[in-house]
N, C-alpha and C. Protein backbone atom coordinates (compact mmCIF):
# COMPACT_ATOMS: atom_id res chain seq x y z
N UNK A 1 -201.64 -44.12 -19.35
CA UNK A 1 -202.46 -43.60 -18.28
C UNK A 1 -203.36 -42.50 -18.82
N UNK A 2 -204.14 -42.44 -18.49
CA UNK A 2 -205.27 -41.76 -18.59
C UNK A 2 -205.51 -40.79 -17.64
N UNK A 3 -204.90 -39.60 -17.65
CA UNK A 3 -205.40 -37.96 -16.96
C UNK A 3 -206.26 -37.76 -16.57
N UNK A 4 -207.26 -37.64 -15.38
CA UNK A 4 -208.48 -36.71 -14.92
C UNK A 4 -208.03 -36.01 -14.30
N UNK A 5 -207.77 -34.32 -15.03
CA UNK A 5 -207.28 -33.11 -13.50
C UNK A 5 -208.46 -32.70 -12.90
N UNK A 6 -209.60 -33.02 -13.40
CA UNK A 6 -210.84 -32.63 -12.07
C UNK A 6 -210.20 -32.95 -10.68
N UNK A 7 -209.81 -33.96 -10.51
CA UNK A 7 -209.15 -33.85 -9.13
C UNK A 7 -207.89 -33.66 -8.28
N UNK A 8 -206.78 -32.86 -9.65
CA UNK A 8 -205.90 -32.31 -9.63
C UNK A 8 -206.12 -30.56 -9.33
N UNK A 9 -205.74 -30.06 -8.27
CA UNK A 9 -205.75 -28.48 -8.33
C UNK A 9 -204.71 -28.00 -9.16
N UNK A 10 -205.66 -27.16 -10.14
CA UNK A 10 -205.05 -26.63 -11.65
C UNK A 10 -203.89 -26.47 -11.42
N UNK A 11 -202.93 -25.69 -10.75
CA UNK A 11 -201.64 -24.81 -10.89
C UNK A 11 -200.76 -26.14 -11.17
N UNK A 12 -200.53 -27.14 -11.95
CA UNK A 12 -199.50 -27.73 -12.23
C UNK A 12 -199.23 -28.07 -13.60
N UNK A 13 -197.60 -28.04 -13.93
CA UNK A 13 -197.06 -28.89 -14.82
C UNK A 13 -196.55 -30.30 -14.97
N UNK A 14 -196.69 -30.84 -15.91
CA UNK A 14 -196.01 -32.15 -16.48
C UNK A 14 -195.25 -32.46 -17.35
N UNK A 15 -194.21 -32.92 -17.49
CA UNK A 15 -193.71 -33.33 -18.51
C UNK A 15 -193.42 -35.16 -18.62
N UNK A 16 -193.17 -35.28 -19.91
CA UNK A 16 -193.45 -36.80 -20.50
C UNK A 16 -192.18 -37.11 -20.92
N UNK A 17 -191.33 -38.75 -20.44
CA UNK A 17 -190.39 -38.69 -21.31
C UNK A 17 -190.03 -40.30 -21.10
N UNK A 18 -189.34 -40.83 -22.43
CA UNK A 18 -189.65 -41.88 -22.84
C UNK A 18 -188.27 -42.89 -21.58
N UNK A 19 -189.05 -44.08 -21.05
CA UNK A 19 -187.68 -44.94 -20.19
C UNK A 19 -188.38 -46.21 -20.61
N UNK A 20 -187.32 -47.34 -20.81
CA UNK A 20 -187.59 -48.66 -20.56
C UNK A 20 -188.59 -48.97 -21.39
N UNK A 21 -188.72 -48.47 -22.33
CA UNK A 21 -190.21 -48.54 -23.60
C UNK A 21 -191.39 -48.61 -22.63
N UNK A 22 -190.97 -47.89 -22.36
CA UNK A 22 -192.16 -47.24 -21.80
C UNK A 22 -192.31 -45.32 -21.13
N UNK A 23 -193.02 -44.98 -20.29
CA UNK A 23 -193.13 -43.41 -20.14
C UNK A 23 -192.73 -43.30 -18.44
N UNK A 24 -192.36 -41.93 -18.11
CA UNK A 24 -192.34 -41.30 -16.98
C UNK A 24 -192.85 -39.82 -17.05
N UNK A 25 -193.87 -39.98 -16.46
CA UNK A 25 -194.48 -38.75 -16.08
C UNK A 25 -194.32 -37.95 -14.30
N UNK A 26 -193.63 -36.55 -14.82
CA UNK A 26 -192.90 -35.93 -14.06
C UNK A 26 -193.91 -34.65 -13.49
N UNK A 27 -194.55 -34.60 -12.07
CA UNK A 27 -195.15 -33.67 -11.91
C UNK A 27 -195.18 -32.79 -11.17
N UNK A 28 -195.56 -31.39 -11.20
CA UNK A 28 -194.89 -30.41 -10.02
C UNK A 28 -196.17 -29.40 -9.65
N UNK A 29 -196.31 -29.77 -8.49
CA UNK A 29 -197.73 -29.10 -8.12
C UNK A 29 -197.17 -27.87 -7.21
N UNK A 30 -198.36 -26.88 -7.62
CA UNK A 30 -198.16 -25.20 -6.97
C UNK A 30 -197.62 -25.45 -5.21
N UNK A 31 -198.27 -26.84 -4.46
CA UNK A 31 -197.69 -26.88 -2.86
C UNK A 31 -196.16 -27.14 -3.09
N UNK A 32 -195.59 -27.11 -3.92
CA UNK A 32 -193.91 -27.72 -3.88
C UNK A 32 -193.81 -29.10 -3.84
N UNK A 33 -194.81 -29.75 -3.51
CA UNK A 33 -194.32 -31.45 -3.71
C UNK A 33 -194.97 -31.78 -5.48
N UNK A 34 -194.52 -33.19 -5.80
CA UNK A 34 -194.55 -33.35 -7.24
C UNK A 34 -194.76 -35.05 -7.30
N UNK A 35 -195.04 -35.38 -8.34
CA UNK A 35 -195.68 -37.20 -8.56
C UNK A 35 -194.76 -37.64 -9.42
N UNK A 36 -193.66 -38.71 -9.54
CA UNK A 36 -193.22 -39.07 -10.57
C UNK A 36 -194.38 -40.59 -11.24
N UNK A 37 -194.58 -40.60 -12.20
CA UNK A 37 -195.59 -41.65 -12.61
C UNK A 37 -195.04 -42.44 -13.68
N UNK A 38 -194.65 -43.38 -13.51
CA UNK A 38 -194.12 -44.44 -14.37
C UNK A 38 -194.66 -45.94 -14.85
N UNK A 39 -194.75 -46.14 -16.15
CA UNK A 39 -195.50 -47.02 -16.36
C UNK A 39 -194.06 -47.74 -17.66
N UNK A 40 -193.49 -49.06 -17.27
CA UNK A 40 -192.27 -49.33 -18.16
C UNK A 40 -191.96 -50.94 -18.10
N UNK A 41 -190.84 -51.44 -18.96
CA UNK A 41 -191.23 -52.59 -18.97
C UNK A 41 -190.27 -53.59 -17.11
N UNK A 42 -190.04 -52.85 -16.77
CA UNK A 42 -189.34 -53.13 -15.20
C UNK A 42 -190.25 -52.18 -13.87
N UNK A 43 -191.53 -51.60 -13.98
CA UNK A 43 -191.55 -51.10 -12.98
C UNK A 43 -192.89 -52.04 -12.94
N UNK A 44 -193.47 -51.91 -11.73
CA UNK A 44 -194.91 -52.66 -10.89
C UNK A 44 -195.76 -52.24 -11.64
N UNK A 45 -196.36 -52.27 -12.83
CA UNK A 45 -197.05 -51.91 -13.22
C UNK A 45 -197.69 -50.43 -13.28
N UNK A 46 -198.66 -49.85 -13.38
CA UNK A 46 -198.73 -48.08 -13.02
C UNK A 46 -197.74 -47.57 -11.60
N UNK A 47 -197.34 -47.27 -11.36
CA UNK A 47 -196.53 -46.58 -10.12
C UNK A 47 -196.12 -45.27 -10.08
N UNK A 48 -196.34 -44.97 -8.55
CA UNK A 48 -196.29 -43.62 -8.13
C UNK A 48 -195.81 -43.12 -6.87
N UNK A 49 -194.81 -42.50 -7.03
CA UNK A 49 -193.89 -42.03 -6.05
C UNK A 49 -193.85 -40.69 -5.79
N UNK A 50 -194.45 -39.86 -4.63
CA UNK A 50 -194.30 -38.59 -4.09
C UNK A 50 -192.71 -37.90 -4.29
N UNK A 51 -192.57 -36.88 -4.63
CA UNK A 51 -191.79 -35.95 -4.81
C UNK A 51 -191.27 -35.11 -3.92
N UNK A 52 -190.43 -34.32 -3.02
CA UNK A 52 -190.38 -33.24 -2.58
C UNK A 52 -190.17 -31.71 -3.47
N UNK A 53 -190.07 -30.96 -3.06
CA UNK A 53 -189.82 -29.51 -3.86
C UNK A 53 -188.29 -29.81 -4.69
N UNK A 54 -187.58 -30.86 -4.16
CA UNK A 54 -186.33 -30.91 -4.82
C UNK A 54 -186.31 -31.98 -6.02
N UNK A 55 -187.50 -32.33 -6.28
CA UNK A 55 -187.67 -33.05 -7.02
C UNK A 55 -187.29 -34.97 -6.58
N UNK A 56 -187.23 -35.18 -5.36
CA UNK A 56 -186.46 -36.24 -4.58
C UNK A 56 -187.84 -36.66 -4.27
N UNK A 57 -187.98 -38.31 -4.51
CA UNK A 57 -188.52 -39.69 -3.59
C UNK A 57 -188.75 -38.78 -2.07
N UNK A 58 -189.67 -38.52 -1.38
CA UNK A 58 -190.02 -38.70 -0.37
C UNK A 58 -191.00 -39.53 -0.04
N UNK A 59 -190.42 -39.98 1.59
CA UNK A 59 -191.17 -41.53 2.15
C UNK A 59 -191.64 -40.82 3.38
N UNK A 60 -191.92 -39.77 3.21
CA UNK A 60 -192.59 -39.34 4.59
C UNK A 60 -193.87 -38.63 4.82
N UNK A 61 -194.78 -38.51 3.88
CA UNK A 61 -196.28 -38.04 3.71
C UNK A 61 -197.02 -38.59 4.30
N UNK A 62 -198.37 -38.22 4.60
CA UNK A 62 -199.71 -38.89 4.75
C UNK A 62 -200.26 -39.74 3.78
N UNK A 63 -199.64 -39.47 2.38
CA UNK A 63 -200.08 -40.27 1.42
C UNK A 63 -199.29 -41.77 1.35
N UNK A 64 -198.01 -41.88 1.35
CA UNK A 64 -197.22 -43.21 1.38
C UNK A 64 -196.50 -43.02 2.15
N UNK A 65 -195.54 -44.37 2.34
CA UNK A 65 -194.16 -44.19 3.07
C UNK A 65 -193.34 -45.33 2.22
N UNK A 66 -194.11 -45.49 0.79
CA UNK A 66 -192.96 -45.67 -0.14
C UNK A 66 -194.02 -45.36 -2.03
N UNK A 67 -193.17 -45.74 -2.74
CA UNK A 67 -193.60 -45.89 -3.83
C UNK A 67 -195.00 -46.92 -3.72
N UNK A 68 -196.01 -46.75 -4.44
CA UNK A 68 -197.15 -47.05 -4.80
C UNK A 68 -197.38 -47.95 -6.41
N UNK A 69 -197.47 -48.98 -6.46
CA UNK A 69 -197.56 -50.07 -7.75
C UNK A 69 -198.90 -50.64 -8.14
N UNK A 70 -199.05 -50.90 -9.09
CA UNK A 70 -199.96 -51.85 -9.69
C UNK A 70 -200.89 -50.93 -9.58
N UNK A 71 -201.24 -50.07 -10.00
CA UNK A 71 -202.72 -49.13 -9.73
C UNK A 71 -202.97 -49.06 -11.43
N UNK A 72 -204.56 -49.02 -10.85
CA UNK A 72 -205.66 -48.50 -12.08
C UNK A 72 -205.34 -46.71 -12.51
N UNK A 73 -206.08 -46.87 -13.41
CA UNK A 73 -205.95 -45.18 -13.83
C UNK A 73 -206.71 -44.64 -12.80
N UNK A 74 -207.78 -45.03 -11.88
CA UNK A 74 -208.30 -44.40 -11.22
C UNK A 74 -207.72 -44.33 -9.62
N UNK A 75 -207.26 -45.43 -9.34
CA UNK A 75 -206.59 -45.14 -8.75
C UNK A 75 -205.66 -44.30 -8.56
N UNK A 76 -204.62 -44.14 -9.77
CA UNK A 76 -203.44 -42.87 -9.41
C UNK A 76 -204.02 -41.52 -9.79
N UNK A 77 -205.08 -41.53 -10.52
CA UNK A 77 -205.41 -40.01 -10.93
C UNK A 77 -206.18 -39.51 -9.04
N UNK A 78 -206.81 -40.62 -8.30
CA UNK A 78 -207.14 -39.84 -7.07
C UNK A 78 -205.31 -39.66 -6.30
N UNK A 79 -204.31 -40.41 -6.32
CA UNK A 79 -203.37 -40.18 -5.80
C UNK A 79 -202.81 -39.16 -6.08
N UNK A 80 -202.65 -38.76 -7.51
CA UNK A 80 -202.48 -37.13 -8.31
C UNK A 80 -203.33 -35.93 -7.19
N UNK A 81 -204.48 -36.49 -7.07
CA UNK A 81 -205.37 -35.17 -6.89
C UNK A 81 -204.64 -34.91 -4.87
N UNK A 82 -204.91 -36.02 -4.71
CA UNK A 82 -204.38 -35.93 -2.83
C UNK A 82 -203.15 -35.17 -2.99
N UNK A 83 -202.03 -35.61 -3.80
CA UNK A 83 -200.38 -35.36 -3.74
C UNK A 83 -200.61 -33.35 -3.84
N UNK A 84 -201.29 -33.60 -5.22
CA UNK A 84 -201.55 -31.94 -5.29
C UNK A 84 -202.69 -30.92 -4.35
N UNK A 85 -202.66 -31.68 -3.18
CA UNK A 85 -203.59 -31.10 -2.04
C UNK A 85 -202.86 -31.06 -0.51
N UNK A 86 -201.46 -31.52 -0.86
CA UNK A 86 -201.28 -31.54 0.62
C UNK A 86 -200.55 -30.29 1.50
């Protein structure tokens, strides 16, 4: 995946770590919610699942009401930028 934080509000970290030969990217934005982003050889292709402050799957946002699959880089980098806006 390919990063654009132009539409990420700065205050966040990430970390990277290797599953299923493939990556999970773990993210924690300054509002308390966070993006887990996984790209591996068992998940839907790019996928992205909202976070709460506890680091937990939440299905209850304006953005989803579950995990999010098969997306372009551009696609999840605008889902990044919404998650870190709400």
């Amino acid at each position: 995946m390919k990063l654009y934080t132009k539409n990420i509000n700065k205050d966040f970290t990430c970390k990277r770590k290797g599953i299923h030969n493939g990556y999970q990217l773990l993210f924690s934005f300054s509002n308390l919610f966070g993006a887990s982003v996984i790209e591996h050889d068992w998940s839907n292709g790019l996928e992205i699942a909202v976070l709460d402050s506890n680091g937990t799957i939440t299905y209850d946002t304006p953005i989803t009401s579950d995990t999010l699959g098969h997306l372009s880089n551009d696609q999840a980098n605008d889902i990044l930028g919404k998650i870190s806006r709400l």
